[in-house]
Structure formats: structure tokens, C-alpha cells
N, C-alpha and C. Protein backbone atom coordinates (compact mmCIF):
# COMPACT_ATOMS: atom_id res chain seq x y z
N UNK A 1 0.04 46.18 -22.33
CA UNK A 1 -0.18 45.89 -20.94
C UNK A 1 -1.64 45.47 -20.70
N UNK A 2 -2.29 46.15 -21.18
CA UNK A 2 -3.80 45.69 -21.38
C UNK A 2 -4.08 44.42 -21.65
N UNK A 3 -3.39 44.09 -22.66
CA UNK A 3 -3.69 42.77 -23.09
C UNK A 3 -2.77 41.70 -22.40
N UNK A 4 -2.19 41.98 -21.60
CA UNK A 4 -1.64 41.17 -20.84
C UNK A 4 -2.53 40.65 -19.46
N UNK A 5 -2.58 42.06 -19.38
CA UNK A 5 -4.30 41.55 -18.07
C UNK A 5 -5.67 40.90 -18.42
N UNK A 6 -5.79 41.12 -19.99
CA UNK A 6 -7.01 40.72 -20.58
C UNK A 6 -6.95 38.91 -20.63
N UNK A 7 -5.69 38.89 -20.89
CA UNK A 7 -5.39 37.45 -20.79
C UNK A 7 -5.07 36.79 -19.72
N UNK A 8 -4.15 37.11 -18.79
CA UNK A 8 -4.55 36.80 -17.67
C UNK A 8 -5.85 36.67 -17.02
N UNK A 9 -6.70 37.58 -17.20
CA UNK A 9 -8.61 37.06 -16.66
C UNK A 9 -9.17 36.50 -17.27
N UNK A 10 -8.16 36.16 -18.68
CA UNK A 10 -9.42 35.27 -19.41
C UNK A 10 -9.05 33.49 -18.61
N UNK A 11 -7.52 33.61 -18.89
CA UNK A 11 -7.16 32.46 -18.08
C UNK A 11 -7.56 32.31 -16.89
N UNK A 12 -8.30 33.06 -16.17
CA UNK A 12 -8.12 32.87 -14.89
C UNK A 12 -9.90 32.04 -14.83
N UNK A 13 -10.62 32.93 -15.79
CA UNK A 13 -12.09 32.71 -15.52
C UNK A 13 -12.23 31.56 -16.39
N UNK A 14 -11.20 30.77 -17.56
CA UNK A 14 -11.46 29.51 -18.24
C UNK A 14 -11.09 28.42 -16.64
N UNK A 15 -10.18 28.75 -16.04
CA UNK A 15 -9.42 27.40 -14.92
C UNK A 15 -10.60 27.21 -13.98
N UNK A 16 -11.37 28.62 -13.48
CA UNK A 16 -11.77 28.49 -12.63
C UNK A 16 -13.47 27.83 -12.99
N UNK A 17 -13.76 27.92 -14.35
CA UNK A 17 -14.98 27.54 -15.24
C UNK A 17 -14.92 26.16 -15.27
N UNK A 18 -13.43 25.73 -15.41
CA UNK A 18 -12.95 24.21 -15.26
C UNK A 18 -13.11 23.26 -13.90
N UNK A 19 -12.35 24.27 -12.81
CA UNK A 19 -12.14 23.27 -11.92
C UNK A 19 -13.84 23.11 -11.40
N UNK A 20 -14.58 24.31 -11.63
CA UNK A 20 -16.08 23.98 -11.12
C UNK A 20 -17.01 22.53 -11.49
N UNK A 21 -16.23 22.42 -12.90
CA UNK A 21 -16.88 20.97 -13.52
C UNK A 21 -16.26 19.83 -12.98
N UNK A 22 -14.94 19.78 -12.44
CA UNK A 22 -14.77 18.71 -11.94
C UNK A 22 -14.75 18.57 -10.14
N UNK A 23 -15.41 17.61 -10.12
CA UNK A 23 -15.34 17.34 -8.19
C UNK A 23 -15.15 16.05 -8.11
N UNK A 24 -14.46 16.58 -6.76
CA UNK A 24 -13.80 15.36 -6.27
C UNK A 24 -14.59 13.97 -5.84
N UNK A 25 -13.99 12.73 -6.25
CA UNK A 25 -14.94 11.84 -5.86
C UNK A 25 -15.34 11.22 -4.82
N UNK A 26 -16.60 10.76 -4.35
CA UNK A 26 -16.29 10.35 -2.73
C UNK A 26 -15.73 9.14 -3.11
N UNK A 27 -15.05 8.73 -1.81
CA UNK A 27 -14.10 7.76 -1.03
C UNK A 27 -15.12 6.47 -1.39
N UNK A 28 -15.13 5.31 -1.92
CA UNK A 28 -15.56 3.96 -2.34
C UNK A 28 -15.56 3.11 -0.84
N UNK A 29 -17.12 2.61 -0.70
CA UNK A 29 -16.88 1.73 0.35
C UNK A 29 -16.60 0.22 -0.57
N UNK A 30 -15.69 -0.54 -0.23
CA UNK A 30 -15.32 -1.70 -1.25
C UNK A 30 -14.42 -2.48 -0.12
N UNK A 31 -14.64 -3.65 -0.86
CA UNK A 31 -13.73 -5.05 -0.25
C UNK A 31 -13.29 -5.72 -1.36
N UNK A 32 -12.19 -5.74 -1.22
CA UNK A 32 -11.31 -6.87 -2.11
C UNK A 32 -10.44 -7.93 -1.57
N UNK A 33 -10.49 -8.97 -2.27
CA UNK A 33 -10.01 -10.11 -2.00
C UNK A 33 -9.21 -10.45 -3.04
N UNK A 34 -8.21 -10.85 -3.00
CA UNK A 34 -7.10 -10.90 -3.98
C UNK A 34 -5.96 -12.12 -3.53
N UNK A 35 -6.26 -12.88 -5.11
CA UNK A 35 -4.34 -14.02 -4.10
C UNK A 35 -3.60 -13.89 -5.33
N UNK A 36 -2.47 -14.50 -4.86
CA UNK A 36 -1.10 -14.02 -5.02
C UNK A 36 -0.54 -15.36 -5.58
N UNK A 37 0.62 -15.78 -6.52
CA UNK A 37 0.70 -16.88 -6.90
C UNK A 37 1.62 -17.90 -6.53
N UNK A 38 1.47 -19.46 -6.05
CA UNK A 38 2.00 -19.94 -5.59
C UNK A 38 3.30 -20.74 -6.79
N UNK A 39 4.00 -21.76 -6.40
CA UNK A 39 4.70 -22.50 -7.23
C UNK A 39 3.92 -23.68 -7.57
N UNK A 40 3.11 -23.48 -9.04
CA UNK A 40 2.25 -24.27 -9.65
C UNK A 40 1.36 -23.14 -10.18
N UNK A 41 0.03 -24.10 -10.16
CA UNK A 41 -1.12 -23.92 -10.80
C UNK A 41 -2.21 -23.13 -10.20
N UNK A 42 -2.01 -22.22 -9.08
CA UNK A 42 -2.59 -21.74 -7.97
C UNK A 42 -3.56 -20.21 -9.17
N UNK A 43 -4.79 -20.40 -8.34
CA UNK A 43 -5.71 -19.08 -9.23
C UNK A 43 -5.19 -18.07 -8.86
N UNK A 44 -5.08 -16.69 -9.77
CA UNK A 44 -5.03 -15.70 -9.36
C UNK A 44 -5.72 -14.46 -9.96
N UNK A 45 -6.21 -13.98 -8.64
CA UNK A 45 -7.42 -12.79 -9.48
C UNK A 45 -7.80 -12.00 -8.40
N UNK A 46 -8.59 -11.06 -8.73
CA UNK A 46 -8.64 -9.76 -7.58
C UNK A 46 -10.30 -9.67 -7.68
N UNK A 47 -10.85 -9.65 -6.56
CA UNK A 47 -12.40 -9.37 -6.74
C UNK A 47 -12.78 -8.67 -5.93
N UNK A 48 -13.26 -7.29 -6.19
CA UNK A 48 -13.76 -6.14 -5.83
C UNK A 48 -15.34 -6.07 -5.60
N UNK A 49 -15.82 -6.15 -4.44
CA UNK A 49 -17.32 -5.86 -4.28
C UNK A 49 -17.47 -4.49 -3.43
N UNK A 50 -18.47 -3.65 -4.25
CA UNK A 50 -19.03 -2.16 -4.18
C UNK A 50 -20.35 -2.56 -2.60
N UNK A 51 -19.99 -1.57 -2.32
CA UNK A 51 -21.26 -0.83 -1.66
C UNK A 51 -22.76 -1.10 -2.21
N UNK A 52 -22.84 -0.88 -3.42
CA UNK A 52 -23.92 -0.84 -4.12
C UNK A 52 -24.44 -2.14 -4.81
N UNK A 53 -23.36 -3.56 -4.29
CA UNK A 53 -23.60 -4.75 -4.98
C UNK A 53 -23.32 -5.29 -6.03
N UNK A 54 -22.69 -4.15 -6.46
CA UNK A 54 -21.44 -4.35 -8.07
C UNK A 54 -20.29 -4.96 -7.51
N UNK A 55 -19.92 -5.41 -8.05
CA UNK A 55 -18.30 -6.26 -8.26
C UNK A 55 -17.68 -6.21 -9.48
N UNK A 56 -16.48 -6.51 -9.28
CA UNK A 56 -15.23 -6.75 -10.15
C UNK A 56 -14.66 -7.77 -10.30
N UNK A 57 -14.40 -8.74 -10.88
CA UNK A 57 -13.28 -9.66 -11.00
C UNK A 57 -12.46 -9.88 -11.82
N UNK A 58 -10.89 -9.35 -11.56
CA UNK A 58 -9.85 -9.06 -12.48
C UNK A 58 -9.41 -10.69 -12.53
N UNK A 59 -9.92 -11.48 -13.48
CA UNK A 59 -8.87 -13.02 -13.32
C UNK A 59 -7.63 -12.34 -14.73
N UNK A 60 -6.41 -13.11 -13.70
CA UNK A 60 -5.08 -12.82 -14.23
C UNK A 60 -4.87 -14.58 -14.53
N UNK A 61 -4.37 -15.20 -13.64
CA UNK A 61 -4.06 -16.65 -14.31
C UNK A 61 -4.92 -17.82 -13.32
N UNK A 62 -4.81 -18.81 -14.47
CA UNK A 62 -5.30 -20.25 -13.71
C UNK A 62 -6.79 -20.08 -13.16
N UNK A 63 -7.59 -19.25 -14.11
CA UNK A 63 -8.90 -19.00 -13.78
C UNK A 63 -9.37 -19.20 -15.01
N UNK A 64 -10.72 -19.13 -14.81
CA UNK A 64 -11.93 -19.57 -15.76
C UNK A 64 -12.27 -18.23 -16.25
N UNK A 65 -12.15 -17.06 -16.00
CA UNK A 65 -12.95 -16.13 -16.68
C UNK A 65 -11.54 -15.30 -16.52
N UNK A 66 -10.36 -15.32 -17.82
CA UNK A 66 -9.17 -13.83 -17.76
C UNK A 66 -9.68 -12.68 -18.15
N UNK A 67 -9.25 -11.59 -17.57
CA UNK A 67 -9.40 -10.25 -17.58
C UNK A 67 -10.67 -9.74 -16.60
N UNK A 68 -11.32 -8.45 -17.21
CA UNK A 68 -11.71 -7.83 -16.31
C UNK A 68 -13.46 -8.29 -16.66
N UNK A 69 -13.89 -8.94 -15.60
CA UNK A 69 -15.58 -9.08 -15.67
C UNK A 69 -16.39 -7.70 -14.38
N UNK A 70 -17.40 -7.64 -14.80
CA UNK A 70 -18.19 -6.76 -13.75
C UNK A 70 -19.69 -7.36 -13.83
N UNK A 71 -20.17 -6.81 -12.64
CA UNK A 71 -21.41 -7.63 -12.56
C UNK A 71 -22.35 -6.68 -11.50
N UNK A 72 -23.42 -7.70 -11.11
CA UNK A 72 -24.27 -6.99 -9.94
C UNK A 72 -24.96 -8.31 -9.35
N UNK A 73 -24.56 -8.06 -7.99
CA UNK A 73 -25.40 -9.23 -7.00
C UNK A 73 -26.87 -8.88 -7.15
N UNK A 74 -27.40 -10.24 -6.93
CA UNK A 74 -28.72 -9.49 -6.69
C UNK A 74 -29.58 -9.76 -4.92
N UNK A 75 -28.63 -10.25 -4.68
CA UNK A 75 -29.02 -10.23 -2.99
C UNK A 75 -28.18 -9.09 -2.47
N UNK A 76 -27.88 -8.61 -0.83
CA UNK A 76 -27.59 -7.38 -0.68
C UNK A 76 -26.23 -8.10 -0.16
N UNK A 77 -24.69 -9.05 -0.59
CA UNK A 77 -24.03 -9.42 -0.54
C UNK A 77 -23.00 -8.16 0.20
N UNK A 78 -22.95 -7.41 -0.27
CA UNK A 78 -22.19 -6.70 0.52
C UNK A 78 -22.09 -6.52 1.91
N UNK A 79 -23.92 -6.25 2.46
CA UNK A 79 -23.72 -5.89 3.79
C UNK A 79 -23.78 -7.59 4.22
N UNK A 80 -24.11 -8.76 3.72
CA UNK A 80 -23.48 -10.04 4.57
C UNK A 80 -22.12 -10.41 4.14
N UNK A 81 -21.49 -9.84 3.01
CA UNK A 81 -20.34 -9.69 3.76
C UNK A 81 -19.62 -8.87 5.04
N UNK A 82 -20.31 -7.50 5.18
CA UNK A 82 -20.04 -7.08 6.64
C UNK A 82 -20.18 -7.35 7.68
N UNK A 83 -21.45 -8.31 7.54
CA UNK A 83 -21.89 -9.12 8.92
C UNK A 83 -21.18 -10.14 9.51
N UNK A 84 -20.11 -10.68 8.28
CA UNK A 84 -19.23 -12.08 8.24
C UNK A 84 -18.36 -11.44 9.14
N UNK A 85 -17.70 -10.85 8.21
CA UNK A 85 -16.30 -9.41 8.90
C UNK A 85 -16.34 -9.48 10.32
N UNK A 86 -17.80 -8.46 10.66
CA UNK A 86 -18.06 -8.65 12.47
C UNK A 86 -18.29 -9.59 12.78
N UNK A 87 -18.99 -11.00 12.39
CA UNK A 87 -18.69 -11.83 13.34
C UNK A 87 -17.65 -12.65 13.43
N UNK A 88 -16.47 -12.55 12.37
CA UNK A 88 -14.95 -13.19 12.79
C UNK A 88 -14.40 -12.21 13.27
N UNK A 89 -14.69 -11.37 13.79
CA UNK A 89 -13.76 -9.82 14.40
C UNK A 89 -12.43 -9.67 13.19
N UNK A 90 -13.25 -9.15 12.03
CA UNK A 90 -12.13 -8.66 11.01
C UNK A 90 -11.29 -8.07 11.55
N UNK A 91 -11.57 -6.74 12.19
CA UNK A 91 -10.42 -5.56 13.00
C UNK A 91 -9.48 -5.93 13.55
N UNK A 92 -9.40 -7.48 14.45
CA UNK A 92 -8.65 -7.53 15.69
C UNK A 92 -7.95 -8.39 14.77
N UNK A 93 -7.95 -8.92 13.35
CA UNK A 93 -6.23 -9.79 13.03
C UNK A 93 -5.30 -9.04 12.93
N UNK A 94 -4.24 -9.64 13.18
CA UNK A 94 -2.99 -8.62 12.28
C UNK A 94 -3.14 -8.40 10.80
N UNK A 95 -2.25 -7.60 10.97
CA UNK A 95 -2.08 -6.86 9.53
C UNK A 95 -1.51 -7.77 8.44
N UNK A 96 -0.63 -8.92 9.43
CA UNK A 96 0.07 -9.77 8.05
C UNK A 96 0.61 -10.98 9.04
N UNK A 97 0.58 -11.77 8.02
CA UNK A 97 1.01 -13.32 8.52
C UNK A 97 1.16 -14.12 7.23
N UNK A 98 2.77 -13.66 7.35
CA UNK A 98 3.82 -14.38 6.49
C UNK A 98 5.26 -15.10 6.58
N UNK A 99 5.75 -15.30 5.73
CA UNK A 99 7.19 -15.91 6.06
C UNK A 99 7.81 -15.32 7.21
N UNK A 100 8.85 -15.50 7.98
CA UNK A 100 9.84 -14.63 8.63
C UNK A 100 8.97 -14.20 10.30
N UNK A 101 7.34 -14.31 9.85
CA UNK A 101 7.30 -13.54 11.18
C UNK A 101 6.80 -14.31 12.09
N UNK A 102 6.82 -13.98 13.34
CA UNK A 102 7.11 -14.96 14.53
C UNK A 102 5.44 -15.61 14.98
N UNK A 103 4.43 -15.02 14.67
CA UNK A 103 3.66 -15.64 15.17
C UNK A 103 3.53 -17.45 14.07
N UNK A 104 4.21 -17.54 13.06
CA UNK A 104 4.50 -18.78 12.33
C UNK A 104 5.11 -19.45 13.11
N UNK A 105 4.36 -20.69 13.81
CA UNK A 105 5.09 -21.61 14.53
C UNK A 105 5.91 -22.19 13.67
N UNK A 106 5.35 -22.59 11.90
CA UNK A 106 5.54 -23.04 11.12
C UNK A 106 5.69 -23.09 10.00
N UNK A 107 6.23 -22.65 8.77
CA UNK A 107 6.27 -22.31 7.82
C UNK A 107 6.71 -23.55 6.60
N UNK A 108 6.07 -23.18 5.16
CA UNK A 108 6.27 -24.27 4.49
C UNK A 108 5.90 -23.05 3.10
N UNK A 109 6.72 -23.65 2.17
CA UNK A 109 7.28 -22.96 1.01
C UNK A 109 6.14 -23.18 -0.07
N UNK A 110 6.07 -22.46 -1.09
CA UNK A 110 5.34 -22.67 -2.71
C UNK A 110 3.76 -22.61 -2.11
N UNK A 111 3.62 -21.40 -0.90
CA UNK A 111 1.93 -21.81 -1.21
C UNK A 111 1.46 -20.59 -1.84
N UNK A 112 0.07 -20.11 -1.67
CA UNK A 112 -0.05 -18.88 -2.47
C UNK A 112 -0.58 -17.99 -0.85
N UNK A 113 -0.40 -16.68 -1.32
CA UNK A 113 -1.29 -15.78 -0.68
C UNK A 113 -2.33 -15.30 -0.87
N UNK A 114 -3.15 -14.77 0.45
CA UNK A 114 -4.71 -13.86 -0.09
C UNK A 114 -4.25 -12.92 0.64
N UNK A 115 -5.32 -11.58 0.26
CA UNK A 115 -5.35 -10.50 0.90
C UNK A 115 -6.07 -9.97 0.83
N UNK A 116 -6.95 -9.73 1.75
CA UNK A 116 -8.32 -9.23 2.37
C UNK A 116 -7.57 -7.56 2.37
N UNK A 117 -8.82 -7.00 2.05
CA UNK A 117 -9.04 -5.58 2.04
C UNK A 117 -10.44 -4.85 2.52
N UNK A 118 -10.41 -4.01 3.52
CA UNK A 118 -11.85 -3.42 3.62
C UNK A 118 -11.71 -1.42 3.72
N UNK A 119 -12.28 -1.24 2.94
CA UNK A 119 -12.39 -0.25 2.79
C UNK A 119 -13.96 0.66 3.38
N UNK A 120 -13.98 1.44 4.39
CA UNK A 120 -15.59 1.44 4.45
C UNK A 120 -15.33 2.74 5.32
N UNK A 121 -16.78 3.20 5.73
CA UNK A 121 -16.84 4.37 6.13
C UNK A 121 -16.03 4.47 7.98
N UNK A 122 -16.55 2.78 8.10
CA UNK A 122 -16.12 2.54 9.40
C UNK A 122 -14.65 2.00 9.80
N UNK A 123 -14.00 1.46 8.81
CA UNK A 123 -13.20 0.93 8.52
C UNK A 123 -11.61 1.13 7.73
N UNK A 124 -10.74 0.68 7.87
CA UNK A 124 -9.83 0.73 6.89
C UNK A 124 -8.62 -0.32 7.11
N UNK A 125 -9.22 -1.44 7.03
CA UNK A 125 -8.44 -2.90 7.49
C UNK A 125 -7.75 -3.80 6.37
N UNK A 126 -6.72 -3.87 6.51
CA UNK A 126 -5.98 -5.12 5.40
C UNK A 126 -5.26 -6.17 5.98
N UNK A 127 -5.18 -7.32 5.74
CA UNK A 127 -4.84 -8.72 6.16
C UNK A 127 -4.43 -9.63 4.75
N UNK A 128 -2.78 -9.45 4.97
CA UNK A 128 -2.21 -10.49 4.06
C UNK A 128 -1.97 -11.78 4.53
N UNK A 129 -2.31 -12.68 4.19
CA UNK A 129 -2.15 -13.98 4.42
C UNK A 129 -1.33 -15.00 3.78
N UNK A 130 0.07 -15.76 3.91
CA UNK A 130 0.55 -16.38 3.14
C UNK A 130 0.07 -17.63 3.70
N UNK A 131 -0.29 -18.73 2.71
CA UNK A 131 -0.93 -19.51 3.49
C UNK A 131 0.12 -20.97 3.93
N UNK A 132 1.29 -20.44 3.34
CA UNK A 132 2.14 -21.53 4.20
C UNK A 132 3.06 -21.24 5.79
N UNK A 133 2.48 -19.95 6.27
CA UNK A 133 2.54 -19.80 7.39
C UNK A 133 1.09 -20.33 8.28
N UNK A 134 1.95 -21.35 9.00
CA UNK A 134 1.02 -22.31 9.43
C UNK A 134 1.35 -21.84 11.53
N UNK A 135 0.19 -22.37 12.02
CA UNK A 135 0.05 -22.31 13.62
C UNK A 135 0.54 -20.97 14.75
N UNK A 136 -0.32 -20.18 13.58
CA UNK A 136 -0.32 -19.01 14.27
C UNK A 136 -1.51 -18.86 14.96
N UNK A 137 -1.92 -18.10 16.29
CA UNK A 137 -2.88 -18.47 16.92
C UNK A 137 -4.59 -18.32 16.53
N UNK A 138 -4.73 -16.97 15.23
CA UNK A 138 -5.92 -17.13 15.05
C UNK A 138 -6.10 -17.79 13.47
N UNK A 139 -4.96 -18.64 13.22
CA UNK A 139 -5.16 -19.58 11.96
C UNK A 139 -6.45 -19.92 11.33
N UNK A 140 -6.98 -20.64 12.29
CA UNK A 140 -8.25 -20.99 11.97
C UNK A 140 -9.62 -20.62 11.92
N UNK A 141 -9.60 -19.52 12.88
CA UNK A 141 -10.65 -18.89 11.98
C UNK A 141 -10.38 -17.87 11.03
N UNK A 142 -8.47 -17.94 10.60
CA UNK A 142 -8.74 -16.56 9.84
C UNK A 142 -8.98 -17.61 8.24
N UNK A 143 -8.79 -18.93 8.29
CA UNK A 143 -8.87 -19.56 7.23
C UNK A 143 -10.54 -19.81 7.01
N UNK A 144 -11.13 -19.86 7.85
CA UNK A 144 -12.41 -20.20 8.08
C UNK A 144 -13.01 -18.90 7.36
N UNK A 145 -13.03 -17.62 7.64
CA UNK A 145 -13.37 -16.45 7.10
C UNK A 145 -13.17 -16.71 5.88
N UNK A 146 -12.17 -16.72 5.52
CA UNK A 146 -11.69 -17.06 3.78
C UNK A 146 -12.19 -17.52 2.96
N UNK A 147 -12.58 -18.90 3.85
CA UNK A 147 -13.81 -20.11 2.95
C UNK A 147 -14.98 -19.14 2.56
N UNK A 148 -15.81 -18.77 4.15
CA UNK A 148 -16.83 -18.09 3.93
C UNK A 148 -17.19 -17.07 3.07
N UNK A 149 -16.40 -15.97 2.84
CA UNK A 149 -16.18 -14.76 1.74
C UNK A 149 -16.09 -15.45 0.34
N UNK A 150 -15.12 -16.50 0.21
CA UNK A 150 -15.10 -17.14 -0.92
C UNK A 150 -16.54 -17.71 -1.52
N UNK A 151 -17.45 -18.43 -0.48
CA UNK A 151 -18.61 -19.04 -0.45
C UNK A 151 -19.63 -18.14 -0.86
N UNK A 152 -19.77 -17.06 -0.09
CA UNK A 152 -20.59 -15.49 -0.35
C UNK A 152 -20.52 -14.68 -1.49
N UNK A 153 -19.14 -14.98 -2.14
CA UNK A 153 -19.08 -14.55 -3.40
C UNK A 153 -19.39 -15.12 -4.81
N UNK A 154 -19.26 -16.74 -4.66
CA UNK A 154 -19.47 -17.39 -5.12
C UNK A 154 -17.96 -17.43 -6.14
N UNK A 155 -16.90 -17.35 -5.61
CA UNK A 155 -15.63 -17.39 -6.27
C UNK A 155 -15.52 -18.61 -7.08
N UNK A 156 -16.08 -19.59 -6.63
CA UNK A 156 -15.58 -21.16 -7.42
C UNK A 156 -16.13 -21.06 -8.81
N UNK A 157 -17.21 -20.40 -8.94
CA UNK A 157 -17.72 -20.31 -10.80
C UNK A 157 -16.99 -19.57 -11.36
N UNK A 158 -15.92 -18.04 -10.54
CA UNK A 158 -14.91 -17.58 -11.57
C UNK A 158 -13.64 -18.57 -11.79
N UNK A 159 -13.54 -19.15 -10.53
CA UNK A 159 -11.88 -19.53 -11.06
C UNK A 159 -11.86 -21.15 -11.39
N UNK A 160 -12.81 -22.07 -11.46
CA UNK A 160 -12.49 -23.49 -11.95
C UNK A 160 -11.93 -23.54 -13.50
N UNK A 161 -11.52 -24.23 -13.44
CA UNK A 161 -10.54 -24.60 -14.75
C UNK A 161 -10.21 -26.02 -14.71
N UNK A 162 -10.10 -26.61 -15.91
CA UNK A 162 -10.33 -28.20 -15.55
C UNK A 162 -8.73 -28.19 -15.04
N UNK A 163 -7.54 -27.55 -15.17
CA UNK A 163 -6.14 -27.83 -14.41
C UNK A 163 -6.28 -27.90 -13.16
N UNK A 164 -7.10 -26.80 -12.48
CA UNK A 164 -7.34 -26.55 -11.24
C UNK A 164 -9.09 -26.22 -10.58
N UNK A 165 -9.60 -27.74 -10.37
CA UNK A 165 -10.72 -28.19 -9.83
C UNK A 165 -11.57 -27.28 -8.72
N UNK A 166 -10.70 -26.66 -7.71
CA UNK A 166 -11.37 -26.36 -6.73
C UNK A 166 -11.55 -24.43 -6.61
């Protein structure tokens, strides 16, 4: 019986010796931008920018750099990407604008999607975009944002490929 309790406290004081070493991690302020693949030759890749000016770029297909690259801006890219965010009023798009749903005056088949992600202390916003849902009312500047983030990141040096130019 003794040694049944002896072991029990030993277990108890190894778990609790354990869980002290591990803590929980804080919550990542991050933005990702990610598209989705169309019918063809359309890029696809996921790019993750940190808080801290680190990034990620997972290229999967029809890109210039496959698999997983990481890096570090050396301007403070993150917070002008936040500044972009507020001045297209990231918060106020919908959540999604795709096939089927009604703000598509118009729809047209084989294009690709993006999907904006913000993750932040202030924040917790996502916006899928298929981009053959056409003449919905904030279309244009939500395409306009797109360019810009794309521009800020400098996306065109990961994904050119002589198949796909732009």
C-alpha cells in the first residue's frame, strides 16, 4: 500500500514538473493571403506575414518558389499592411463572395479564389473571394485591396513562372 502511494506522488510530482515546462503559447498576430485554384494555370500559395515582419510563403503550384520559404521584411510591412486594411474598411466586407450567393449580379466559371485572413489583437476577420463572382457592390475596391496587399508584399517575385507571367 505504501508503495502504491509512493508512486502515485511520484507521478503526480513528475506531471506536475512537466506541465510547469510547458506554456501555453500566445495567440499570433498574422495575415494570410492565400488563392485557391482555378481551371488552368492559376498560382497557388499561402503567404503568412507575422507581427514581427517575418513571413511565410507556402508555394504549392504554378509558382516560382514550391514549398515552404520564410523570410524577414525589412521595412515595418506589417503595420502598412494594417494601415491598407483601415483604409479599405477591411471589417465592413462580407465574409464571402462566391458562387450561389446573391450579392453576384454575375457569375462566370474556372476563375480562382483568394482569401484574406486577419488575425490580430484587434481583429479576427476573413474574406473569401471567388473571383468569378462579378458586380457585387463593394467589387472594386475589394479587388483594389488585393492588388495593393499583393503590391506590399511583393507577391509577383514569388509566383512568376514563365507559364504564368503575371
Amino acid at each position: 500500500m505504501k508503495l502504491f502511494f509512493s508512486s502515485l506522488l511520484f507521478l503526480f510530482c513528475v506531471n506536475t514538473i512537466a506541465n510547469e515546462n510547458i506554456k501555453m503559447p500566445a495567440k499570433a498576430e498574422v495575415f494570410q493571403l492565400s488563392t485557391f485554384p482555378c481551371f488552368g494555370a492559376c498560382p497557388q500559395y499561402d503567404f503568412y506575414v507575422f507581427s514581427d515582419n517575418s513571413y511565410l510563403f507556402i508555394g504549392n503550384k504554378f509558382v516560382n518558389h514550391l514549398g515552404f520559404y520564410k523570410g524577414q521584411f525589412t521595412q515595418n510591412e506589417y503595420q502598412s499592411l494594417l494601415n491598407i486594411l483601415k483604409k479599405f474598411d477591411f471589417s465592413n466586407f462580407q465574409d464571402h463572395y462566391r458562387g450561389g450567393d446573391k450579392q453576384c449580379t454575375q457569375m462566370m466559371t474556372d476563375h480562382p479564389s483568394i482569401e484574406l485572413k486577419l488575425q490580430s489583437t484587434e481583429l479576427n476577420k476573413e474574406i473569401h473571394h471567388y473571383l468569378g463572382c462579378k458586380g457585387f457592390e463593394k467589387e472594386i475596391p475589394l479587388l483594389q485591396l488585393e492588388e495593393k496587399i499583393k503590391t506590399l508584399l511583393h507577391i509577383s517575385s514569388f509566383i512568376k513562372t514563365n507559364d504564368n507571367p503575371t
